[in-house]
PDB file of N, CA and C in Angstrom:
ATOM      1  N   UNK A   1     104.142  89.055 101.477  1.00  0.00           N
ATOM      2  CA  UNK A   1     104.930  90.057 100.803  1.00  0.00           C
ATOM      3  C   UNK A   1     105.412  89.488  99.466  1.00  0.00           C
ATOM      4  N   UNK A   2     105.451  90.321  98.718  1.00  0.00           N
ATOM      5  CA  UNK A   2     105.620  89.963  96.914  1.00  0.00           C
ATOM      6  C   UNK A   2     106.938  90.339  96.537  1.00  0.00           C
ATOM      7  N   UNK A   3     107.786  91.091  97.365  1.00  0.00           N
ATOM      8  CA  UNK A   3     108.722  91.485  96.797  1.00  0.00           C
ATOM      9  C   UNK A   3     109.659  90.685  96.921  1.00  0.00           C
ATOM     10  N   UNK A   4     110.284  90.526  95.166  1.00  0.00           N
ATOM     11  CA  UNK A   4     111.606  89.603  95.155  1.00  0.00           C
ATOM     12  C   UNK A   4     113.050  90.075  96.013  1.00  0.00           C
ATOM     13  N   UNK A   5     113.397  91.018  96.724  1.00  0.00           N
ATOM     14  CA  UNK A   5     114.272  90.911  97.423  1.00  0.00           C
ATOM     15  C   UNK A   5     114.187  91.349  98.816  1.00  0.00           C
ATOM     16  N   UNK A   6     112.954  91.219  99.762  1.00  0.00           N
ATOM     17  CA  UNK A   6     112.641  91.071 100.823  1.00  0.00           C
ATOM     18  C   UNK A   6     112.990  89.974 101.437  1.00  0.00           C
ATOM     19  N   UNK A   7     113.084  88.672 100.974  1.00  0.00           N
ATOM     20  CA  UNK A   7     113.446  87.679 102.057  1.00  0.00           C
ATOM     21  C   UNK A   7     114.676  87.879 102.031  1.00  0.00           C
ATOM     22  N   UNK A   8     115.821  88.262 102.050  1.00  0.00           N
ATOM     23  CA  UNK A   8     116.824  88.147 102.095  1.00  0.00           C
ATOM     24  C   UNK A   8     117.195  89.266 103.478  1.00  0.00           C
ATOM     25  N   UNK A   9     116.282  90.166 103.471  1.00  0.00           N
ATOM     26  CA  UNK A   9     116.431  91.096 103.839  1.00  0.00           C
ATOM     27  C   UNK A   9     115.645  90.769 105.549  1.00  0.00           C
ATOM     28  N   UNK A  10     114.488  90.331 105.348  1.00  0.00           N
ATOM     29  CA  UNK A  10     113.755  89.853 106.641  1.00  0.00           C
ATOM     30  C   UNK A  10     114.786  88.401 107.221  1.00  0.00           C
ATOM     31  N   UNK A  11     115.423  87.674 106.786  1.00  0.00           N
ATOM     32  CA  UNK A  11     116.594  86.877 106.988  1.00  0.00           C
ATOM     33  C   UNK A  11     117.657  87.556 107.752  1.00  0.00           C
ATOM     34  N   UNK A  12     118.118  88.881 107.440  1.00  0.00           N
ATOM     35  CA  UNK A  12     119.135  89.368 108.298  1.00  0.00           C
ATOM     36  C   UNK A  12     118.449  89.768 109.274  1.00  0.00           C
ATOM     37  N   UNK A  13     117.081  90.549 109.519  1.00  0.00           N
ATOM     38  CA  UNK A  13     116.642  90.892 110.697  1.00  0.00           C
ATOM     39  C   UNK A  13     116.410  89.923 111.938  1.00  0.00           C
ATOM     40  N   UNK A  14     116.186  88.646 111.179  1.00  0.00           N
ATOM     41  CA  UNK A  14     116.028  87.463 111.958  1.00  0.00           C
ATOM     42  C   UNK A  14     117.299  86.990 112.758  1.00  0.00           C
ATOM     43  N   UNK A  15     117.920  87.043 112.422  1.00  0.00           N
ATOM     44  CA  UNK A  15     119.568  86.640 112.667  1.00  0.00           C
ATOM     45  C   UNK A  15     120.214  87.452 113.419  1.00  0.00           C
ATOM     46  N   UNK A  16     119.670  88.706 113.525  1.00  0.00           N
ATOM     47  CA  UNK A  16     120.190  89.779 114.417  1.00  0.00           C
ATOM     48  C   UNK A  16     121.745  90.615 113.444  1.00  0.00           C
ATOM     49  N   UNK A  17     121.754  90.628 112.542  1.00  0.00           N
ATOM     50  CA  UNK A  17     122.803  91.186 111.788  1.00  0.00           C
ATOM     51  C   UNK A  17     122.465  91.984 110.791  1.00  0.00           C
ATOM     52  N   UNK A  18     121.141  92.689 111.121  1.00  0.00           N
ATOM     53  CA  UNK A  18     120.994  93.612 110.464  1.00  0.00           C
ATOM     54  C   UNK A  18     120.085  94.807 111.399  1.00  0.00           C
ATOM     55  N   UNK A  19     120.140  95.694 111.096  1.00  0.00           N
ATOM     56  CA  UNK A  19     118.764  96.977 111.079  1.00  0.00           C
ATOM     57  C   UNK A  19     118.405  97.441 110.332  1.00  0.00           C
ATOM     58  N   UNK A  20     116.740  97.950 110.362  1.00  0.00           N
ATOM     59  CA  UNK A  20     116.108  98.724 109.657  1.00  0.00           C
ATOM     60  C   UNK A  20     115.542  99.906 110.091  1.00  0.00           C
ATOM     61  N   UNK A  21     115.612 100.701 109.489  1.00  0.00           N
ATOM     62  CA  UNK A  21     115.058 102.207 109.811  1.00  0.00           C
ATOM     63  C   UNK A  21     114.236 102.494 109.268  1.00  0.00           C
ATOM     64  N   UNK A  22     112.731 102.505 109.947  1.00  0.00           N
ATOM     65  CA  UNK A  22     111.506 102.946 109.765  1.00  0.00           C
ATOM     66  C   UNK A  22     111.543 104.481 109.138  1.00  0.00           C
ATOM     67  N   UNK A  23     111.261 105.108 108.107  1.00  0.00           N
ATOM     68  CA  UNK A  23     111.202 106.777 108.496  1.00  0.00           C
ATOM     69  C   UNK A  23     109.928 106.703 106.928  1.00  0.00           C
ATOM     70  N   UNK A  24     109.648 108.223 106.769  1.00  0.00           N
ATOM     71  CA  UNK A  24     109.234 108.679 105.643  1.00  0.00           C
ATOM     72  C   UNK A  24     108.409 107.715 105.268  1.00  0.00           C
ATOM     73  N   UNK A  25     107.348 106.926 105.408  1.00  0.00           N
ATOM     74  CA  UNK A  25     106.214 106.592 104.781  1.00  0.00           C
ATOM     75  C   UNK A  25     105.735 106.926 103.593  1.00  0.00           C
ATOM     76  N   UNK A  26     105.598 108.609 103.266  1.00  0.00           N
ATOM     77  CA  UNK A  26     105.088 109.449 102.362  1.00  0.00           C
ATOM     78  C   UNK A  26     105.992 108.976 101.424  1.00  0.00           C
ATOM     79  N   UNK A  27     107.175 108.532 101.235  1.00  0.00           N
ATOM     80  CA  UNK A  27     108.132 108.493 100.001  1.00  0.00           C
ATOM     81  C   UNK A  27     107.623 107.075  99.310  1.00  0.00           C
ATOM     82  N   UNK A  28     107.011 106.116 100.199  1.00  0.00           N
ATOM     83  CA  UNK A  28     106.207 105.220  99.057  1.00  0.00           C
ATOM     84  C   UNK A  28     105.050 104.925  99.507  1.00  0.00           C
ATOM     85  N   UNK A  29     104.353 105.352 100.202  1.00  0.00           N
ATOM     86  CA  UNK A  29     103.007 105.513 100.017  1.00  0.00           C
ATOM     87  C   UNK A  29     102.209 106.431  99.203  1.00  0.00           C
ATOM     88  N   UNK A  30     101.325 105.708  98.463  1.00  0.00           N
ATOM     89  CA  UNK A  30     100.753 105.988  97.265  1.00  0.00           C
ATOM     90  C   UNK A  30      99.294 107.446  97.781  1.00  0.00           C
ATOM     91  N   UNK A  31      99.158 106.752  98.961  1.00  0.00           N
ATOM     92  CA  UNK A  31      97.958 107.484  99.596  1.00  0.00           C
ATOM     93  C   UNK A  31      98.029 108.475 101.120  1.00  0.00           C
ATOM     94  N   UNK A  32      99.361 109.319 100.750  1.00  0.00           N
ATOM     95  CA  UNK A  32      99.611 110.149 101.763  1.00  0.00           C
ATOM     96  C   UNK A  32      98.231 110.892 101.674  1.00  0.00           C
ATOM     97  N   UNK A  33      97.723 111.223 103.165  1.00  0.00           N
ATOM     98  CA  UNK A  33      98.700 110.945 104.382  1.00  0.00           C
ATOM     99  C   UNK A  33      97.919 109.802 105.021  1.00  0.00           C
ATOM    100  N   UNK A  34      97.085 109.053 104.311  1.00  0.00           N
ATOM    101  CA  UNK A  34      96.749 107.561 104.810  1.00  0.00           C
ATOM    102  C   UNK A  34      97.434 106.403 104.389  1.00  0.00           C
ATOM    103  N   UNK A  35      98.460 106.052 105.163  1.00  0.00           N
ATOM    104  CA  UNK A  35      99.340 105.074 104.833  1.00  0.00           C
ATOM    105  C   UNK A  35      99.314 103.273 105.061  1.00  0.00           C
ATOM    106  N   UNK A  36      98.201 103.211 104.887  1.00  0.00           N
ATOM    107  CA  UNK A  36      97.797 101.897 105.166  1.00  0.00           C
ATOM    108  C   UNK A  36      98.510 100.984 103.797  1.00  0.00           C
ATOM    109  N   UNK A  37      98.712 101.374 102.681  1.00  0.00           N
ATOM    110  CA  UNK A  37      99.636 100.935 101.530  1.00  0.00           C
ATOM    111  C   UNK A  37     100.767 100.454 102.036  1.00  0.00           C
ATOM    112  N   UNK A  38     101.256 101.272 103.159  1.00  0.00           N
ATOM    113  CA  UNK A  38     102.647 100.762 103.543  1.00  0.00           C
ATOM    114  C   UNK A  38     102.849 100.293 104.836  1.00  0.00           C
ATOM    115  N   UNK A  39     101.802  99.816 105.590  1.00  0.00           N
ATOM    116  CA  UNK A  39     101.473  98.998 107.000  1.00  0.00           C
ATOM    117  C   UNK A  39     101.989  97.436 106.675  1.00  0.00           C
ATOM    118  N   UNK A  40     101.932  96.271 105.815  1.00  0.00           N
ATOM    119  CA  UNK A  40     101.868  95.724 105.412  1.00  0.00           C
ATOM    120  C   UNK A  40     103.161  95.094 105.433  1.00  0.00           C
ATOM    121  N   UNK A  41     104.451  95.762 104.673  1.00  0.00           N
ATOM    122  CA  UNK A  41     105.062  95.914 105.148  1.00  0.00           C
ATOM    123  C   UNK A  41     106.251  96.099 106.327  1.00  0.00           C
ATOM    124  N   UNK A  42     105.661  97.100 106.709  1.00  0.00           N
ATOM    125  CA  UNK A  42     106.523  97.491 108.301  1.00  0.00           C
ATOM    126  C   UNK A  42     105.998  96.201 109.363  1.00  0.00           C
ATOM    127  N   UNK A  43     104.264  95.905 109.209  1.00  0.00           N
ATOM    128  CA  UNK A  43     104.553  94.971 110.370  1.00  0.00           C
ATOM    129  C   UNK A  43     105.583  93.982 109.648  1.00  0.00           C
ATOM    130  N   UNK A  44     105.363  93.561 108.586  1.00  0.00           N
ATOM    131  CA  UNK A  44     106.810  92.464 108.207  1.00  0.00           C
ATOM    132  C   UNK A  44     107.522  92.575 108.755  1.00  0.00           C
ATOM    133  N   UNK A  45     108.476  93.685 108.516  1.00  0.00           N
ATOM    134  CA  UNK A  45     109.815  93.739 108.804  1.00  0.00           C
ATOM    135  C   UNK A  45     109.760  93.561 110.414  1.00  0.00           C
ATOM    136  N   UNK A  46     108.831  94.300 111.063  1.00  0.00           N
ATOM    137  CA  UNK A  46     108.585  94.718 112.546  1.00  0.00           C
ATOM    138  C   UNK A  46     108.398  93.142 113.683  1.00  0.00           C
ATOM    139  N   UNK A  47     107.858  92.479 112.801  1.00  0.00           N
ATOM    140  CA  UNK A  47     107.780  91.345 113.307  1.00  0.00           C
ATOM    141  C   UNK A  47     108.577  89.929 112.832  1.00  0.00           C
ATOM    142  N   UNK A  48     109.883  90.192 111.997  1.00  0.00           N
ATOM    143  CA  UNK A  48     111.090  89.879 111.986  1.00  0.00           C
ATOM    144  C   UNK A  48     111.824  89.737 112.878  1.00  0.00           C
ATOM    145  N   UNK A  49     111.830  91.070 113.823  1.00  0.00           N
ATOM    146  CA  UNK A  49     112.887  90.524 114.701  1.00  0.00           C
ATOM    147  C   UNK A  49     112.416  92.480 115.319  1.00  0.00           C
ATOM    148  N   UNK A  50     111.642  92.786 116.136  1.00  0.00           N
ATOM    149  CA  UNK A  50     111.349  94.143 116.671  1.00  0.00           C
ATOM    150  C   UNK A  50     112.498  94.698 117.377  1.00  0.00           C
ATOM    151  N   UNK A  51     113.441  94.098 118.031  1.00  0.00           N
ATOM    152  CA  UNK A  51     114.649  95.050 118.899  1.00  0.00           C
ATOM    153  C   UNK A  51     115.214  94.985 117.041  1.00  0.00           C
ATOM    154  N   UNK A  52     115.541  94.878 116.138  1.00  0.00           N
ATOM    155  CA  UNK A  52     116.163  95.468 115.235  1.00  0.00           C
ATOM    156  C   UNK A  52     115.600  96.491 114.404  1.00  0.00           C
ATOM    157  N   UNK A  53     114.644  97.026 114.477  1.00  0.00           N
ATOM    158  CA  UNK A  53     113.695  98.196 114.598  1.00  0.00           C
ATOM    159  C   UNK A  53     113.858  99.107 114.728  1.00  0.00           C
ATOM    160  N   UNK A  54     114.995 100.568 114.005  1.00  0.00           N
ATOM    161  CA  UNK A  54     115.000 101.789 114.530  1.00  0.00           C
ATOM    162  C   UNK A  54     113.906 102.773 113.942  1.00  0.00           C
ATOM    163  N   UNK A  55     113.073 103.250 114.199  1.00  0.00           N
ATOM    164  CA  UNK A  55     111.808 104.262 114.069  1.00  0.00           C
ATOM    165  C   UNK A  55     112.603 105.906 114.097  1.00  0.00           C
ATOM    166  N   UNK A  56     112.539 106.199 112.807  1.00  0.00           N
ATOM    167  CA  UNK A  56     113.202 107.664 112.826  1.00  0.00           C
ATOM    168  C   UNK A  56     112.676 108.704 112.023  1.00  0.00           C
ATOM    169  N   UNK A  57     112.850 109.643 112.239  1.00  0.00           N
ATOM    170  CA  UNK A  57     112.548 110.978 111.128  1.00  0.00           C
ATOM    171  C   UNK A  57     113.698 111.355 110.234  1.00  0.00           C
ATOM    172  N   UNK A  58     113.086 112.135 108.966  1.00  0.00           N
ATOM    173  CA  UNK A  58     114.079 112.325 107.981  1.00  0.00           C
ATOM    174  C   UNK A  58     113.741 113.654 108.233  1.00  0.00           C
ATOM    175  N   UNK A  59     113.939 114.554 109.300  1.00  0.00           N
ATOM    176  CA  UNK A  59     113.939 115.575 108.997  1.00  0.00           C
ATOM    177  C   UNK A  59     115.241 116.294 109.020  1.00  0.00           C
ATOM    178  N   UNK A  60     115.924 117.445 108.320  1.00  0.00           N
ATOM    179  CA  UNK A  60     114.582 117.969 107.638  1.00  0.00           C
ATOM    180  C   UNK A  60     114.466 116.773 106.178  1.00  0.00           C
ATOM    181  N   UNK A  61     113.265 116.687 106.141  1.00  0.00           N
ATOM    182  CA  UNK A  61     112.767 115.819 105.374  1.00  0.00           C
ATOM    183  C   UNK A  61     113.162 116.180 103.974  1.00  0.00           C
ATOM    184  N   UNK A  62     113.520 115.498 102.705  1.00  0.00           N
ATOM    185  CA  UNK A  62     113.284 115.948 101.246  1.00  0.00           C
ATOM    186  C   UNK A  62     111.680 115.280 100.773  1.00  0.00           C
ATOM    187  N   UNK A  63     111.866 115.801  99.518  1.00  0.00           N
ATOM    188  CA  UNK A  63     110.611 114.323  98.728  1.00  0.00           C
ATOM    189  C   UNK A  63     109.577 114.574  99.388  1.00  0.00           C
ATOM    190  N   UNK A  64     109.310 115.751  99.899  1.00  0.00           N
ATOM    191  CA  UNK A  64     108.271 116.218 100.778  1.00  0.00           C
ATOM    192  C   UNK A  64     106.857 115.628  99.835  1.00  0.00           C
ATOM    193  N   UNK A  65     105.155 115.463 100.515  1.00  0.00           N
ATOM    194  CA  UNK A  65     104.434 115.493  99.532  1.00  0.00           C
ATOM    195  C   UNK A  65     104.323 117.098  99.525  1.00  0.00           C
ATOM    196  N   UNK A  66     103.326 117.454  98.272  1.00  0.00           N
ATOM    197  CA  UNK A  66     102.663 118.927  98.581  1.00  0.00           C
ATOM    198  C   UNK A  66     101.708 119.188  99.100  1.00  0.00           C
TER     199      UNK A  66
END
């Protein structure tokens, strides 16, 4: 992972003092509705620390694609 403020962030998941909430893919994936752009990612975070892992929907959703 390339991004400059991800380790800080995969650090709290590790530690158990944080969560993350999976939702909306489409809001940065480049290639809705094949989201393999943003797999990469999620396993990161996912394999940080998985019980800190909440998987959710934004519905009703904004930022819809068209």
């Amino acid at each position: 992972m390339a991004q400059r403020d991800l380790p800080p962030i995969v650090d709290l998941l590790r530690s158990g003092h944080a969560y993350i909430k999976l939702s909306a893919p489409y809001r940065i994936s480049q290639g809705a509705p094949n989201y393999d752009y943003v797999r990469p990612l999620v396993r990161h975070l996912a394999e940080a620390n998985p019980a800190r892992i909440v998987c959710a929907s934004d519905e009703p959703g904004e930022n819809r694609p068209p």
